[in-house]
C-alpha atoms as a PDB file:
ATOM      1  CA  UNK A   1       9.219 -15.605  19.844  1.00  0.00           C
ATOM      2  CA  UNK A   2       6.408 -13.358  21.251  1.00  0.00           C
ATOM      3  CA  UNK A   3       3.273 -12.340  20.588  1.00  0.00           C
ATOM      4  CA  UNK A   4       1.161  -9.587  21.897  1.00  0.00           C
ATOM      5  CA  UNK A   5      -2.980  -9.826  22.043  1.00  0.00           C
ATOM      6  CA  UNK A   6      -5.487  -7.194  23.222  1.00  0.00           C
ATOM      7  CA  UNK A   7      -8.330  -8.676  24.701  1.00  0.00           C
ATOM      8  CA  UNK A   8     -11.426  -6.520  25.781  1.00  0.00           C
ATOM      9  CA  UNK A   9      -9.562  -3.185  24.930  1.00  0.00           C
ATOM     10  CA  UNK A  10      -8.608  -3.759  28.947  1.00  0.00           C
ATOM     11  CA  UNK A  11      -5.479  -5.482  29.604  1.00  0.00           C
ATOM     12  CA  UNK A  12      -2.403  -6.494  26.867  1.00  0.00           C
ATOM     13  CA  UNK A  13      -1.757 -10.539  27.149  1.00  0.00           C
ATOM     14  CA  UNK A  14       2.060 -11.695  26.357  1.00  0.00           C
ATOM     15  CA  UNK A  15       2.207 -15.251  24.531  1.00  0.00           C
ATOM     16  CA  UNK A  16       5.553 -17.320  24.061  1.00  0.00           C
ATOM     17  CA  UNK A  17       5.747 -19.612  21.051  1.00  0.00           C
ATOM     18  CA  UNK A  18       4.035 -19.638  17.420  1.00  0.00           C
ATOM     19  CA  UNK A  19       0.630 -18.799  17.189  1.00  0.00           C
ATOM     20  CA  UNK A  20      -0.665 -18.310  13.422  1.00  0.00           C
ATOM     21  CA  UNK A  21      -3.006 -15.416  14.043  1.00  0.00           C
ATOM     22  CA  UNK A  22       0.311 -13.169  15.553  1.00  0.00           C
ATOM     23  CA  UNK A  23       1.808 -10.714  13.882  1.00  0.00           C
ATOM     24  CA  UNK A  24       5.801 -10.611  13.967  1.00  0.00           C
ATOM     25  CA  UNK A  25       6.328  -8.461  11.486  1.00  0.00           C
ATOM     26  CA  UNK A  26       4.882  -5.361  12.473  1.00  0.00           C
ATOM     27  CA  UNK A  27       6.129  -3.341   9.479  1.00  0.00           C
ATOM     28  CA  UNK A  28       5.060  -5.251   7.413  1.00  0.00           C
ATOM     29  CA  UNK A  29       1.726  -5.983   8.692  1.00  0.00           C
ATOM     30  CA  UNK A  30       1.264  -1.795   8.551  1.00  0.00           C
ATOM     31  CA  UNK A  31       2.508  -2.061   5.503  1.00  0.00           C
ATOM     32  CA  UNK A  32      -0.210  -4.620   3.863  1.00  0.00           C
ATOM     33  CA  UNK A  33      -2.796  -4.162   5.954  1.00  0.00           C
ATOM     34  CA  UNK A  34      -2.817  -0.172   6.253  1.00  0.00           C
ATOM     35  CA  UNK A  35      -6.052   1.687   6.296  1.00  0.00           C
ATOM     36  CA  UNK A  36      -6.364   5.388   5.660  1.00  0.00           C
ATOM     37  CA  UNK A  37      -8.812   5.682   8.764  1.00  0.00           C
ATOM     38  CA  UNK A  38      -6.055   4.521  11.063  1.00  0.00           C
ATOM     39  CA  UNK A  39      -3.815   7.398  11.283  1.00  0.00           C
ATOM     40  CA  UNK A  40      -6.779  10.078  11.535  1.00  0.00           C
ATOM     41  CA  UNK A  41      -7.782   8.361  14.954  1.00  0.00           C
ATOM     42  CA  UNK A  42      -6.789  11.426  17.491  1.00  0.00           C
ATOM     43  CA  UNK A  43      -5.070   8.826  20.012  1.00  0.00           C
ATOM     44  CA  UNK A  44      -3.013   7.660  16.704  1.00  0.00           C
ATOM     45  CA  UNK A  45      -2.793  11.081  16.247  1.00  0.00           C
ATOM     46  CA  UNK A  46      -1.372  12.058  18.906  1.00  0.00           C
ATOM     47  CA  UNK A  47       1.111   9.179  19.327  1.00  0.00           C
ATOM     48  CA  UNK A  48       2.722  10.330  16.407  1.00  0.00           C
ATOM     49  CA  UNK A  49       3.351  13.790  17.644  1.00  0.00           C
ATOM     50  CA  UNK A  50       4.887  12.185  20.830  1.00  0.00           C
ATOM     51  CA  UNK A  51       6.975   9.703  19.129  1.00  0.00           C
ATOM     52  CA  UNK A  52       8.162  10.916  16.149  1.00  0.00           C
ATOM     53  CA  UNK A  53       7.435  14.789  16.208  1.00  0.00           C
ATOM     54  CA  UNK A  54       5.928  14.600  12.894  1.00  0.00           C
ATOM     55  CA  UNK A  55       1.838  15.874  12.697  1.00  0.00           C
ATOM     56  CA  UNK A  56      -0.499  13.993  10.438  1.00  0.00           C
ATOM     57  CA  UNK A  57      -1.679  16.620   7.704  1.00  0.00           C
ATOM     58  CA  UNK A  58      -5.190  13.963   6.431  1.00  0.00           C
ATOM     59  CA  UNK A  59      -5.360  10.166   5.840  1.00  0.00           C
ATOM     60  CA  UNK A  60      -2.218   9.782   3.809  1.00  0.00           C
ATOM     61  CA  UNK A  61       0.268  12.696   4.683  1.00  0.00           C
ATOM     62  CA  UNK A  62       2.449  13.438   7.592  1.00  0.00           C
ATOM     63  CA  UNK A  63       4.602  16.196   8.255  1.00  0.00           C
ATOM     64  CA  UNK A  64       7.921  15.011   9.693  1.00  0.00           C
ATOM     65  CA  UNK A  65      10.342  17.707  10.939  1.00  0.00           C
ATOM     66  CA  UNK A  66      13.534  15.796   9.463  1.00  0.00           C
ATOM     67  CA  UNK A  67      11.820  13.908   6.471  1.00  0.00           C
ATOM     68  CA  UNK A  68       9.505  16.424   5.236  1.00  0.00           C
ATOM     69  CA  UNK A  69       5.918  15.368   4.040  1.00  0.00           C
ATOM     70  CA  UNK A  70       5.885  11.379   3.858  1.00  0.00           C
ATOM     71  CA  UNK A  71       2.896   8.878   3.502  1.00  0.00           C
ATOM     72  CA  UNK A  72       2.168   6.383   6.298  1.00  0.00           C
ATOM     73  CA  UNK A  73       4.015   4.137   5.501  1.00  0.00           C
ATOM     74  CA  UNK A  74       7.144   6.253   6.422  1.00  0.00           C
ATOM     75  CA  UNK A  75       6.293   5.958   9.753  1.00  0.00           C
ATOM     76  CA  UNK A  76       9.004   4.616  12.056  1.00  0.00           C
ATOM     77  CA  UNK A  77       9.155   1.386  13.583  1.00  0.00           C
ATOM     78  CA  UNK A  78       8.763   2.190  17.186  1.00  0.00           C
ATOM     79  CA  UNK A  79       5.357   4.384  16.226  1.00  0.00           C
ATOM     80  CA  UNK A  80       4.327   1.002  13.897  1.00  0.00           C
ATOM     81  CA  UNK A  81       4.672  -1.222  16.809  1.00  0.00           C
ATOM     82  CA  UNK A  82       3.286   1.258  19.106  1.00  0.00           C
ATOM     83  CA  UNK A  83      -0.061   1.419  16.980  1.00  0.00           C
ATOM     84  CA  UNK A  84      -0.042  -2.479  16.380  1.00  0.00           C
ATOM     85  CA  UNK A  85      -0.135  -2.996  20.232  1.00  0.00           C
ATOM     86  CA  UNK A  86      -3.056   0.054  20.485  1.00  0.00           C
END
C-alpha cells in the first residue's frame, strides 16, 4: 500500500508500506473528519468546478449539474482524494 505526505506545502512525498498516521481511506477520512471551512477555501473551490462541474453554494451545499444540490459529503471520490493530497 501507499501513502501520500505533504511536507512544507512544497513537494508531495510517496511512502510504500504501513504507516499509522496515513490515510487509506480517503472517503472516509472526508467523511469523519470533514470541516465546513474546507470546501469554502477558493483553491477547494475551484477544484470542484474543474472536477466535478458542480459550484459550492456556502459551507455545506453544492450545486451539482447531474445530482442537484448535495452536501459535502456527496462529493466524488476523485475530488475527495484530490483535496486529501492538497
Amino acid at each position: 500500500m501507499s501513502a501520500c505526505k505533504r511536507e512544507n506545502d512544497q513537494k508531495l512525498n510517496i511512502f510504500y508500506g504501513n504507516m499509522k498516521e496515513a490515510v487509506y481511506n480517503t472517503a472516509a477520512y472526508f467523511k469523519y473528519d470533514y470541516k465546513d471551512n474546507w470546501i469554502i477555501d477558493p483553491f477547494v473551490e475551484k477544484m470542484i468546478q474543474d472536477v466535478d462541474r458542480s459550484t459550492v453554494l456556502d459551507s455545506g451545499v453544492i450545486d451539482s449539474p447531474i445530482l442537484g444540490k448535495i452536501p459535502p459529503t456527496g462529493l466524488s471520490d476523485g475530488i475527495v482524494g484530490l483535496y486529501c493530497i492538497y
